[in-house]
PDB file of N, CA and C in Angstrom:
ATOM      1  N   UNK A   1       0.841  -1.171   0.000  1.00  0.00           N
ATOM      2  CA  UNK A   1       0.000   0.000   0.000  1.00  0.00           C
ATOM      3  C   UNK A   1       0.894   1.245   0.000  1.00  0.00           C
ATOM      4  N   UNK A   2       0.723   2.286  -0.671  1.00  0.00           N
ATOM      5  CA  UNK A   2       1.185   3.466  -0.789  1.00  0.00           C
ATOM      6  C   UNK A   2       0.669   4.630  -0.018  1.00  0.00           C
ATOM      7  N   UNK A   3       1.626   5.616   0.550  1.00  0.00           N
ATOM      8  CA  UNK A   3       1.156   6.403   1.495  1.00  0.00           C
ATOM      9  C   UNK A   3       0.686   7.423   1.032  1.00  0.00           C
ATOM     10  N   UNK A   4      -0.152   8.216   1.598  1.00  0.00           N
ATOM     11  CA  UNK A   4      -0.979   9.309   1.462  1.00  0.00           C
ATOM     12  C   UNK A   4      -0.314  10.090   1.292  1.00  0.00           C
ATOM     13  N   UNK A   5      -0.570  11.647   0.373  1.00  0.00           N
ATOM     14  CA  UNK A   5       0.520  12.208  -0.143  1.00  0.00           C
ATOM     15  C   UNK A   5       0.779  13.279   1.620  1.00  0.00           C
ATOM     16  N   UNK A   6      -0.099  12.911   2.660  1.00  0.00           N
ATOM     17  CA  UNK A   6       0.034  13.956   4.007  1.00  0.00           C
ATOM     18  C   UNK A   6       1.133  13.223   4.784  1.00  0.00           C
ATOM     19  N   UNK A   7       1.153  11.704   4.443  1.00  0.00           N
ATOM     20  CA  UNK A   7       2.197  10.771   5.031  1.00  0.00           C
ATOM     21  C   UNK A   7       3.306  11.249   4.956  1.00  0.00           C
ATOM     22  N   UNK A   8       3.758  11.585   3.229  1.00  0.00           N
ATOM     23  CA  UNK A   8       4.843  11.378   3.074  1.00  0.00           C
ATOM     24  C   UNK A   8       5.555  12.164   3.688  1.00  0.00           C
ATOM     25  N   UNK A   9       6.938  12.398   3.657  1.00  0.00           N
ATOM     26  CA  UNK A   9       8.162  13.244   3.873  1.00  0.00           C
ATOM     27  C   UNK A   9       8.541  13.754   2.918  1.00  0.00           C
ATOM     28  N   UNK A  10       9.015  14.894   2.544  1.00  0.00           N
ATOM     29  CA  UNK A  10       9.514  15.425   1.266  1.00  0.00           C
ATOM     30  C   UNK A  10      11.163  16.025   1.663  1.00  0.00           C
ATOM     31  N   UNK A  11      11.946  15.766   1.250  1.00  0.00           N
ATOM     32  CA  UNK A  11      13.148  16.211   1.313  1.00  0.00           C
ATOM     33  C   UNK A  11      13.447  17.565   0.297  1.00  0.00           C
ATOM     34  N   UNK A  12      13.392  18.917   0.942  1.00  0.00           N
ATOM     35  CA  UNK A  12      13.597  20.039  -0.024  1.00  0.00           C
ATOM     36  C   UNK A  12      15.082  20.604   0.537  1.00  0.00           C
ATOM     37  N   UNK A  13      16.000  20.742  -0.125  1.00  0.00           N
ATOM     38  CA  UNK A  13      17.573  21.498   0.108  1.00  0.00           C
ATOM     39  C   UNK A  13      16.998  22.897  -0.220  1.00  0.00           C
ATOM     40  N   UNK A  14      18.154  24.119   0.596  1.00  0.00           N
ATOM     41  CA  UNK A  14      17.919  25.167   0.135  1.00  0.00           C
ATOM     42  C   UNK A  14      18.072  26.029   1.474  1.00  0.00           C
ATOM     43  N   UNK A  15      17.881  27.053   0.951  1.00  0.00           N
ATOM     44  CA  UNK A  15      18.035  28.551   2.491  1.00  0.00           C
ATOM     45  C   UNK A  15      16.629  28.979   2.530  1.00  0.00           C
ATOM     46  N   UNK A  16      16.705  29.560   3.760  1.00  0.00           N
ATOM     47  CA  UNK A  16      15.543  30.514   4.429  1.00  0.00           C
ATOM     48  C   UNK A  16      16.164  31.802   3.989  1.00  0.00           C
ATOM     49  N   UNK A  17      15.209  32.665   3.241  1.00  0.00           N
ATOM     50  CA  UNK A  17      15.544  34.310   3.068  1.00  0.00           C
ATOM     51  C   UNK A  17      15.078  35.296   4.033  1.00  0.00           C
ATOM     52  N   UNK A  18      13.554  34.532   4.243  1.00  0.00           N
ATOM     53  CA  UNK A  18      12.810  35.757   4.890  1.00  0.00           C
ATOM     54  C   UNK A  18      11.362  34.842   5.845  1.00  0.00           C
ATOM     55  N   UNK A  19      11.638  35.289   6.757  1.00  0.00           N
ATOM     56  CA  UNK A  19      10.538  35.057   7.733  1.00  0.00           C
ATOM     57  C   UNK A  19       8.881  35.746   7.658  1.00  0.00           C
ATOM     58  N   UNK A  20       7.949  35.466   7.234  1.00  0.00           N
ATOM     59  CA  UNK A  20       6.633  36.608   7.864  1.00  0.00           C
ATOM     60  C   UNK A  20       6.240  35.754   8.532  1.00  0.00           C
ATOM     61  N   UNK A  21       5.419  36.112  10.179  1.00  0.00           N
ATOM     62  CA  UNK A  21       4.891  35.737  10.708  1.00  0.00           C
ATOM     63  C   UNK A  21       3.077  35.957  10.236  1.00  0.00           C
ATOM     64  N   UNK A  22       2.457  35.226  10.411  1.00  0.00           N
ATOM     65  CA  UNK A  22       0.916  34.918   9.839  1.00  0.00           C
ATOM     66  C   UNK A  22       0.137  34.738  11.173  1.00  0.00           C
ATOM     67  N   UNK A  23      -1.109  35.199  10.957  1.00  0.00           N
ATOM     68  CA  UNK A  23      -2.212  34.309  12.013  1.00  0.00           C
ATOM     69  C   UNK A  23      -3.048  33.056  10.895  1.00  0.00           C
ATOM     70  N   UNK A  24      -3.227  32.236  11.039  1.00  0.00           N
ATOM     71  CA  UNK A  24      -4.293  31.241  10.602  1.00  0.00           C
ATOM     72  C   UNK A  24      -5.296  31.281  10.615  1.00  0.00           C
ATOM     73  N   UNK A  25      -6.182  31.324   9.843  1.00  0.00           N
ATOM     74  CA  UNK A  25      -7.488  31.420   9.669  1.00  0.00           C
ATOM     75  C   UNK A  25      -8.339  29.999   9.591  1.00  0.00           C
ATOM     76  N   UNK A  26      -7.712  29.233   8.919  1.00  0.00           N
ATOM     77  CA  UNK A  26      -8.196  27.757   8.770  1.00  0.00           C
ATOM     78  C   UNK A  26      -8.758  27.002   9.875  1.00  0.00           C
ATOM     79  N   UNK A  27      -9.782  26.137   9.825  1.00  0.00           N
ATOM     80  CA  UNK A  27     -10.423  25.418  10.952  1.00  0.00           C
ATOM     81  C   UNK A  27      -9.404  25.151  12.207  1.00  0.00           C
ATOM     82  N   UNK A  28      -8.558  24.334  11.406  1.00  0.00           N
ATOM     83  CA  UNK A  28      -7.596  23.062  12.234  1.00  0.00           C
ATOM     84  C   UNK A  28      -6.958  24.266  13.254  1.00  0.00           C
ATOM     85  N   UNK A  29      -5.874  25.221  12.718  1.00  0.00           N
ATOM     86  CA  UNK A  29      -5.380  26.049  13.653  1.00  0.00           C
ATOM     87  C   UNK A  29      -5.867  27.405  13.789  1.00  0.00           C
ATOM     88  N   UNK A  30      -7.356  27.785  13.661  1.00  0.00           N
ATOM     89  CA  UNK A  30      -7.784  28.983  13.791  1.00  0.00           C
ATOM     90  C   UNK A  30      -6.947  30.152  14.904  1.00  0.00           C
ATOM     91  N   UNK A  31      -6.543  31.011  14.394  1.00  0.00           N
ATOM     92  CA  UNK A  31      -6.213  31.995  15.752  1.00  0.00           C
ATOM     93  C   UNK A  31      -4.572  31.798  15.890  1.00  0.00           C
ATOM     94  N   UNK A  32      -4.396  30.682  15.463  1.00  0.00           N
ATOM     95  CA  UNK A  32      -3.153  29.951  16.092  1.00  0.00           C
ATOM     96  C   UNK A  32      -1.567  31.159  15.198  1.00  0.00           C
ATOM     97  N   UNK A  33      -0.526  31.617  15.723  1.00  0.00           N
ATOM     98  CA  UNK A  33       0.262  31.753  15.024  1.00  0.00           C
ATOM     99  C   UNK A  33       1.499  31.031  14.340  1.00  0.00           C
ATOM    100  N   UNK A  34       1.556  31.534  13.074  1.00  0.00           N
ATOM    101  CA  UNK A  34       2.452  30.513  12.488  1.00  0.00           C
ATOM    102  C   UNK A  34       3.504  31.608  11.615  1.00  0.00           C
ATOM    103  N   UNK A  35       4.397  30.724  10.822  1.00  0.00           N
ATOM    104  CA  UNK A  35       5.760  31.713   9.903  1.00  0.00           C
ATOM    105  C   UNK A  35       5.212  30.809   8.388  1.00  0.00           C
ATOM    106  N   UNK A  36       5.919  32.046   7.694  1.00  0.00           N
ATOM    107  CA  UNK A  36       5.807  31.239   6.545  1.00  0.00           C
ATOM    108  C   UNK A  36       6.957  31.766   6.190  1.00  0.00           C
ATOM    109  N   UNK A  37       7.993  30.591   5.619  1.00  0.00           N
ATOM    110  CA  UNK A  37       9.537  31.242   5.780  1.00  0.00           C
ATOM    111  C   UNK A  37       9.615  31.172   4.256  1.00  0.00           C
ATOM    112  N   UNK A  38       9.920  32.107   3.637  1.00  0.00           N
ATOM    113  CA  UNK A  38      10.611  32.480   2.087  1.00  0.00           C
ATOM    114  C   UNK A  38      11.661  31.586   1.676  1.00  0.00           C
ATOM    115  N   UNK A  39      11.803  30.886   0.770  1.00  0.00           N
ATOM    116  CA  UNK A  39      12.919  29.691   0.628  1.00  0.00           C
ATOM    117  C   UNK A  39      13.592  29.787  -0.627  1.00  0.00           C
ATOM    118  N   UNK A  40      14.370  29.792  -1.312  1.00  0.00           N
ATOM    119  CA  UNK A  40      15.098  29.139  -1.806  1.00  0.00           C
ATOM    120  C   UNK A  40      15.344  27.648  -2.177  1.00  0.00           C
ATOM    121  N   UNK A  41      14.536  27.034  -2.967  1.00  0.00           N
ATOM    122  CA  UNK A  41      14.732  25.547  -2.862  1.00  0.00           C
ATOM    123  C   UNK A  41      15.464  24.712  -3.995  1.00  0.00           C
ATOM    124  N   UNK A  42      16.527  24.508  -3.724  1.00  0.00           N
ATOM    125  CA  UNK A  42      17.551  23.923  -5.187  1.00  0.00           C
ATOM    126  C   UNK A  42      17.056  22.734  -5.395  1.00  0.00           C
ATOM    127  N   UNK A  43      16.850  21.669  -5.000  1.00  0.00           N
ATOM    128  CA  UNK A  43      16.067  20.025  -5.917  1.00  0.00           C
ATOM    129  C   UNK A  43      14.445  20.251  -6.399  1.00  0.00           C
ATOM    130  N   UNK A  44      13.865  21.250  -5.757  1.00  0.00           N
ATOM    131  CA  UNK A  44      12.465  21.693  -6.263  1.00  0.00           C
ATOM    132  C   UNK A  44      12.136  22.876  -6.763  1.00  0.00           C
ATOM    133  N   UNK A  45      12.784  23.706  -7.444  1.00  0.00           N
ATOM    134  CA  UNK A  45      12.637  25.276  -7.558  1.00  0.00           C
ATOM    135  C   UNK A  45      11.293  25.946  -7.609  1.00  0.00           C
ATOM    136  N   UNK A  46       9.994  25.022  -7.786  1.00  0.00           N
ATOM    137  CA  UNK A  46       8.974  25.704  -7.809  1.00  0.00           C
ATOM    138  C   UNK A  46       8.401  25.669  -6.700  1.00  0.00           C
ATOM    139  N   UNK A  47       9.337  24.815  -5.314  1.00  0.00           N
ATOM    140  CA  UNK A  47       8.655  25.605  -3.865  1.00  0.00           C
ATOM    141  C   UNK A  47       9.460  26.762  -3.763  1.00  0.00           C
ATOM    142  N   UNK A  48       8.374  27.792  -2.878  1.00  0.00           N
ATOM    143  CA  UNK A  48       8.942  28.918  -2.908  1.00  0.00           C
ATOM    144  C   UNK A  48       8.970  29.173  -1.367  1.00  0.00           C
ATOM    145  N   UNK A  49       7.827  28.288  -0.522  1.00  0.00           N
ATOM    146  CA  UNK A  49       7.696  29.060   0.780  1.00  0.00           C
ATOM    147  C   UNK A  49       7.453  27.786   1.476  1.00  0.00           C
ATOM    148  N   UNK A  50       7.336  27.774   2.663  1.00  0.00           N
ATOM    149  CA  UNK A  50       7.107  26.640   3.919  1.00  0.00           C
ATOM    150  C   UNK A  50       6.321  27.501   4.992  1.00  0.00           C
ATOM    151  N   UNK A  51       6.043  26.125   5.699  1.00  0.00           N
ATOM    152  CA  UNK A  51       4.885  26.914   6.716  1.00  0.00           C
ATOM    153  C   UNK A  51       5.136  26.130   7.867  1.00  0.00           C
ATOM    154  N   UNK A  52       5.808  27.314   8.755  1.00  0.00           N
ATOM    155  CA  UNK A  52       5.920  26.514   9.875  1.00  0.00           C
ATOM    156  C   UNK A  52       5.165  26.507  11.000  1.00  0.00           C
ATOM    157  N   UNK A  53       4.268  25.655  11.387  1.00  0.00           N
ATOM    158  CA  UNK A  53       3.996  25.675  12.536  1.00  0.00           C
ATOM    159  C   UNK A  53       4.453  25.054  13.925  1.00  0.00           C
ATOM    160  N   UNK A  54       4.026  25.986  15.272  1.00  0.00           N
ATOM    161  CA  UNK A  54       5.018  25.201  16.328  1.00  0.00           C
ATOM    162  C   UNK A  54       4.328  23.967  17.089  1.00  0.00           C
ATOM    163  N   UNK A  55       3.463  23.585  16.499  1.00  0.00           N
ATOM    164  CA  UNK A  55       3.263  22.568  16.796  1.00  0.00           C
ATOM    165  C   UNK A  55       3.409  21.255  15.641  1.00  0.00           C
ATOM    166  N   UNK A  56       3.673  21.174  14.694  1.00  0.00           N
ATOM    167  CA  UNK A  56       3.811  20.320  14.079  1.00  0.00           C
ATOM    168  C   UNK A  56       5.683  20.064  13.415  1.00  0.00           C
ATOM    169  N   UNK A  57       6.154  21.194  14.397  1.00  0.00           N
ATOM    170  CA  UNK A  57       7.870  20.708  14.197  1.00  0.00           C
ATOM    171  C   UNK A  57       8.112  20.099  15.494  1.00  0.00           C
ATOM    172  N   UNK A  58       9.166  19.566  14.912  1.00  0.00           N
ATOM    173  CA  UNK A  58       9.335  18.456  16.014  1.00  0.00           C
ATOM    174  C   UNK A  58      10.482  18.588  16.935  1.00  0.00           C
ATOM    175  N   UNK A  59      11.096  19.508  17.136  1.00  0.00           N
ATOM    176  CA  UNK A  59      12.047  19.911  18.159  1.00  0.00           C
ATOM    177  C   UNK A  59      11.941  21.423  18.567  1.00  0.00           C
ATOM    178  N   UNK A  60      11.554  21.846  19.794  1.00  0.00           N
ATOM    179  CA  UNK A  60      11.521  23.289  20.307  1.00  0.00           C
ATOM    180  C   UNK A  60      12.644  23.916  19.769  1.00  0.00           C
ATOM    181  N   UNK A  61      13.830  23.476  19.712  1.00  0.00           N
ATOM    182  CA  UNK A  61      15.403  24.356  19.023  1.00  0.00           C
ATOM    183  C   UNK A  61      14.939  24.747  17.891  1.00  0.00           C
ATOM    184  N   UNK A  62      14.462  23.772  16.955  1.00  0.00           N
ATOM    185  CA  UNK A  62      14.010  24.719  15.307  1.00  0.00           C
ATOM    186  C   UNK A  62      13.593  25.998  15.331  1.00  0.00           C
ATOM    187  N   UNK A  63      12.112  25.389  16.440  1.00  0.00           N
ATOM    188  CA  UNK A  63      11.117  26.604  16.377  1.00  0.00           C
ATOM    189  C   UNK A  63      11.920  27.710  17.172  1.00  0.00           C
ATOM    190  N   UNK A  64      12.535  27.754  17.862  1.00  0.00           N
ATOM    191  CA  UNK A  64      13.122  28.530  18.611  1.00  0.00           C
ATOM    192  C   UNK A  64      14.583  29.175  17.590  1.00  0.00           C
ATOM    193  N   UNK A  65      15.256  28.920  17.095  1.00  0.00           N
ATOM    194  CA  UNK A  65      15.886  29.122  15.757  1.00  0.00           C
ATOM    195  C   UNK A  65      14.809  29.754  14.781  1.00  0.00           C
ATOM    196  N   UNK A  66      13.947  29.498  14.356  1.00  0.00           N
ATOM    197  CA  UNK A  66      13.314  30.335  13.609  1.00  0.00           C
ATOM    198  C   UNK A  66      12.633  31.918  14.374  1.00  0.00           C
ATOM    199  N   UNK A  67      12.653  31.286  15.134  1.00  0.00           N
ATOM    200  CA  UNK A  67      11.496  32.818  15.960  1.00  0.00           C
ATOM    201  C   UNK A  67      13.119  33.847  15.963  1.00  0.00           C
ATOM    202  N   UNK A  68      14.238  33.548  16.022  1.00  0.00           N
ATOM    203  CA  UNK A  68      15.556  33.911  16.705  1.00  0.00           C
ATOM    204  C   UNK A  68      16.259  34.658  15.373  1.00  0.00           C
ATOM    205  N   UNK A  69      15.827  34.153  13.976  1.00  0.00           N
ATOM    206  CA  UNK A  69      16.335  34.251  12.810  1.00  0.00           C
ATOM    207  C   UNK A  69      17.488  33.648  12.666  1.00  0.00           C
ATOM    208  N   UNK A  70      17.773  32.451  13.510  1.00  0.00           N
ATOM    209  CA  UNK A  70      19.283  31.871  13.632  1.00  0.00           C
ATOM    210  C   UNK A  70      19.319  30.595  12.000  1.00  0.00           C
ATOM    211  N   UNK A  71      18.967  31.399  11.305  1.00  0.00           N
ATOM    212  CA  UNK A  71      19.000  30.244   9.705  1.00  0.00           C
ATOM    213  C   UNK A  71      19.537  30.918   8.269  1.00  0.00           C
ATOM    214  N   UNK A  72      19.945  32.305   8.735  1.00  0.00           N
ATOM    215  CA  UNK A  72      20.814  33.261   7.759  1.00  0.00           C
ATOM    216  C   UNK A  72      21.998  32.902   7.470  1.00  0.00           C
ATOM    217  N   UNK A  73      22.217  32.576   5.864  1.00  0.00           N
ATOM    218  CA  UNK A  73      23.472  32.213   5.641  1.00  0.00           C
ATOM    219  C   UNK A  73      23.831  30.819   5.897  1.00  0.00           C
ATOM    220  N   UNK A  74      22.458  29.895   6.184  1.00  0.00           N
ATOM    221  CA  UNK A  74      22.884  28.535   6.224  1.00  0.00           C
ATOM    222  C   UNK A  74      21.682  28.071   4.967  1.00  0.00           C
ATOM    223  N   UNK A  75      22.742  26.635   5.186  1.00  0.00           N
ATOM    224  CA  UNK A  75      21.782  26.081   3.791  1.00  0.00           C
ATOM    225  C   UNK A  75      21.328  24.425   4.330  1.00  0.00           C
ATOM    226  N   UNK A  76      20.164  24.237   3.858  1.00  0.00           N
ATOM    227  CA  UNK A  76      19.327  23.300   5.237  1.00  0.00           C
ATOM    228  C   UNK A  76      18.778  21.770   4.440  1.00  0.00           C
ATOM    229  N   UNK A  77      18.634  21.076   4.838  1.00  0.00           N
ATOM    230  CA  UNK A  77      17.915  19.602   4.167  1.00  0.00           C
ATOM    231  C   UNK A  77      16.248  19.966   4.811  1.00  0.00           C
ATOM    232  N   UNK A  78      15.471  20.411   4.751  1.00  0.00           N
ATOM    233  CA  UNK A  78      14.142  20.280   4.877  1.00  0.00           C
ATOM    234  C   UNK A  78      13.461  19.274   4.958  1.00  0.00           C
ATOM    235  N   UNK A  79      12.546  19.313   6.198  1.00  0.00           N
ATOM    236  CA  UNK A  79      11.433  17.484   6.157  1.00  0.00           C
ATOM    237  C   UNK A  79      10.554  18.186   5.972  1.00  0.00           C
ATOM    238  N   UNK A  80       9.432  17.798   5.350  1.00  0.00           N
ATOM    239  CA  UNK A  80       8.444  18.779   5.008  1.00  0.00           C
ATOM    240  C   UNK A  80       6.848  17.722   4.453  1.00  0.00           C
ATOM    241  N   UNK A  81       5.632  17.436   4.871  1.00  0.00           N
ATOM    242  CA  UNK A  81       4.740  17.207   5.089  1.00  0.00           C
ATOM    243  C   UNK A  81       3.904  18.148   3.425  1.00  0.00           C
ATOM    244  N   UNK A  82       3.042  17.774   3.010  1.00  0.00           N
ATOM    245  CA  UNK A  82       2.617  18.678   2.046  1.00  0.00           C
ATOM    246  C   UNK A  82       0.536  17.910   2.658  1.00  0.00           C
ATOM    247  N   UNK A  83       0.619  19.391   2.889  1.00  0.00           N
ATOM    248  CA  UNK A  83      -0.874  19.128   3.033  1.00  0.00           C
ATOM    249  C   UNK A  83      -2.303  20.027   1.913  1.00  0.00           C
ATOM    250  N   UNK A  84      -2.444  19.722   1.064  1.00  0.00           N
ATOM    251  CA  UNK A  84      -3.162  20.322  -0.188  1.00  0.00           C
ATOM    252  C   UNK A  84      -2.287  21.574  -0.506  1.00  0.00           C
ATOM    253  N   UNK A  85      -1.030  20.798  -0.922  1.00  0.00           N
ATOM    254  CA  UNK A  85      -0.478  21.941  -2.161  1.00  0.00           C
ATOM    255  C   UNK A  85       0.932  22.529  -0.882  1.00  0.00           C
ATOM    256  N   UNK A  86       0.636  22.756   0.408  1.00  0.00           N
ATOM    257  CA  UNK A  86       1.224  23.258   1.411  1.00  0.00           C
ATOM    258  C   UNK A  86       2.573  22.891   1.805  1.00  0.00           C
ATOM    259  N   UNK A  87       3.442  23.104   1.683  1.00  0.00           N
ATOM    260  CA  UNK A  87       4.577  22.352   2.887  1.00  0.00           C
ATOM    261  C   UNK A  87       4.627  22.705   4.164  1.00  0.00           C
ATOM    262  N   UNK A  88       4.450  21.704   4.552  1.00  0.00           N
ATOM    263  CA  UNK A  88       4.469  22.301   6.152  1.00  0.00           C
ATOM    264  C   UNK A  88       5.949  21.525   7.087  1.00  0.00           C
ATOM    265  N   UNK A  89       6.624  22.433   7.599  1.00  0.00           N
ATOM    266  CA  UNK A  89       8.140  22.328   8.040  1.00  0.00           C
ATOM    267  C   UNK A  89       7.983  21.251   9.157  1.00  0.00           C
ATOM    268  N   UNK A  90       8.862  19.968   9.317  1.00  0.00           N
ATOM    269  CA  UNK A  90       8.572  19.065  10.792  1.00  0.00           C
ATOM    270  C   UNK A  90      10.351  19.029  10.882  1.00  0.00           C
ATOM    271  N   UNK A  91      11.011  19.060  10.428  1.00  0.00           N
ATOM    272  CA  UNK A  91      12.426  19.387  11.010  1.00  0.00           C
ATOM    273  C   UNK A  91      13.208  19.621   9.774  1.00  0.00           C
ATOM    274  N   UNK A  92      14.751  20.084  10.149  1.00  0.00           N
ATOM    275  CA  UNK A  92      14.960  20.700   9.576  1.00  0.00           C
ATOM    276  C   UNK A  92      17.153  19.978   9.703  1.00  0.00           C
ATOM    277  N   UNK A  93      17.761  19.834   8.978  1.00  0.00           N
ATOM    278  CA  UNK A  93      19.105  19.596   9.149  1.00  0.00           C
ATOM    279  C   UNK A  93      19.793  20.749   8.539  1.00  0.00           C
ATOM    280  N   UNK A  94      21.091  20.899   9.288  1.00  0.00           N
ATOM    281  CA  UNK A  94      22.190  22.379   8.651  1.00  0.00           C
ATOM    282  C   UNK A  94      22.763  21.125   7.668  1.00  0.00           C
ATOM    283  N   UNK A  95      23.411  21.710   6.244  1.00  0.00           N
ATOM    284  CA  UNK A  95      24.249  20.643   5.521  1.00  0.00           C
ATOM    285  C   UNK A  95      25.492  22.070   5.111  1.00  0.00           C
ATOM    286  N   UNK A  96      26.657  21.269   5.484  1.00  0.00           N
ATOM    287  CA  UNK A  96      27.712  22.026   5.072  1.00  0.00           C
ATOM    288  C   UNK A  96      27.302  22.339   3.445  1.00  0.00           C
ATOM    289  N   UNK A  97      28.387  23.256   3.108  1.00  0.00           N
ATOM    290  CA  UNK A  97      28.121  24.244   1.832  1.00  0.00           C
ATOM    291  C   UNK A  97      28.467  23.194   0.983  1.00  0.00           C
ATOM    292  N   UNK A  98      29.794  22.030   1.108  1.00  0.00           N
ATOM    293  CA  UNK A  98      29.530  21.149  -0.607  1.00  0.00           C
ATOM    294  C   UNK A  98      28.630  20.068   0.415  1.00  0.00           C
ATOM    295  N   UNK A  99      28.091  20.070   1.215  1.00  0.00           N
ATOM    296  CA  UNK A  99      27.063  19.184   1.431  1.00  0.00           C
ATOM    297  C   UNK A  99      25.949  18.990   0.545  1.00  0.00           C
ATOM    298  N   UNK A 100      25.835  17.080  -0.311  1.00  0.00           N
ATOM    299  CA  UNK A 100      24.400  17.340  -0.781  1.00  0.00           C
ATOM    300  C   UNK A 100      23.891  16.312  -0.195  1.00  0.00           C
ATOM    301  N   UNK A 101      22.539  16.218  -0.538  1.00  0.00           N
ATOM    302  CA  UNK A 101      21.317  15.141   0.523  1.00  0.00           C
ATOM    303  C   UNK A 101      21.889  13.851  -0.116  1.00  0.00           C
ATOM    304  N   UNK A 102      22.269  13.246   0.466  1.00  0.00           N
ATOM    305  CA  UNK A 102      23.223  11.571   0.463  1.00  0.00           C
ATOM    306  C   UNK A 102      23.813  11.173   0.359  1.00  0.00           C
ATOM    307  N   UNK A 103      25.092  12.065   0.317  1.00  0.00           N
ATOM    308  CA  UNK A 103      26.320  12.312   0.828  1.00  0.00           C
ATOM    309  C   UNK A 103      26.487  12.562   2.630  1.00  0.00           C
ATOM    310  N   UNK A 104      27.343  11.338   2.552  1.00  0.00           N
ATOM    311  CA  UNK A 104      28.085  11.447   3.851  1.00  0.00           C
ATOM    312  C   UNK A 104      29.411  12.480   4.648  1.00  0.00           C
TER     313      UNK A 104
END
């Protein structure tokens, strides 16, 4: 059986440019605040943005790194959830500069 495309994991490389913080309007997190971080994405170029919420990443340091702007000038392996069209951020790895995703 094949997983649901909300299952999957998506692996996106690339930098954070720019942070906006958002309120949510949507059922699930009405009210709730969230970021939607501006990206740069080199294996997918037609994502442009991620959406992070702090409850659906999975280590307080991220979210706490993002609220901090501590992701300038780094370049990141992205886990990323796609929920109708959406990426939504669940963690996040630093990869050195000739670092690529499967390389050791």
């Amino acid at each position: 059986m094949t997983k649901q495309r909300s299952q999957y994991i998506y692996e996106l490389i690339g930098r954070v440019n720019e942070k906006r913080q958002r309120t949510s309007k949507g059922e699930e997190y009405k009210g709730q605040k969230y970021y939607e971080l501006l990206i740069d994405c080199e294996n997918k170029p037609q994502v442009n943005k991620l959406f992070a919420y702090q409850s659906k990443i999975e280590t307080e340091k991220i979210w706490q790194d993002i609220l901090d702007s501590n992701y300038i000038d780094k370049r990141y392996l992205f886990y990323c959830k796609n929920y109708m069209g959406n990426y939504r951020l669940i963690n996040w790895k630093e990869l050195n500069k000739q670092e690529n995703h499967g390389s050791k």
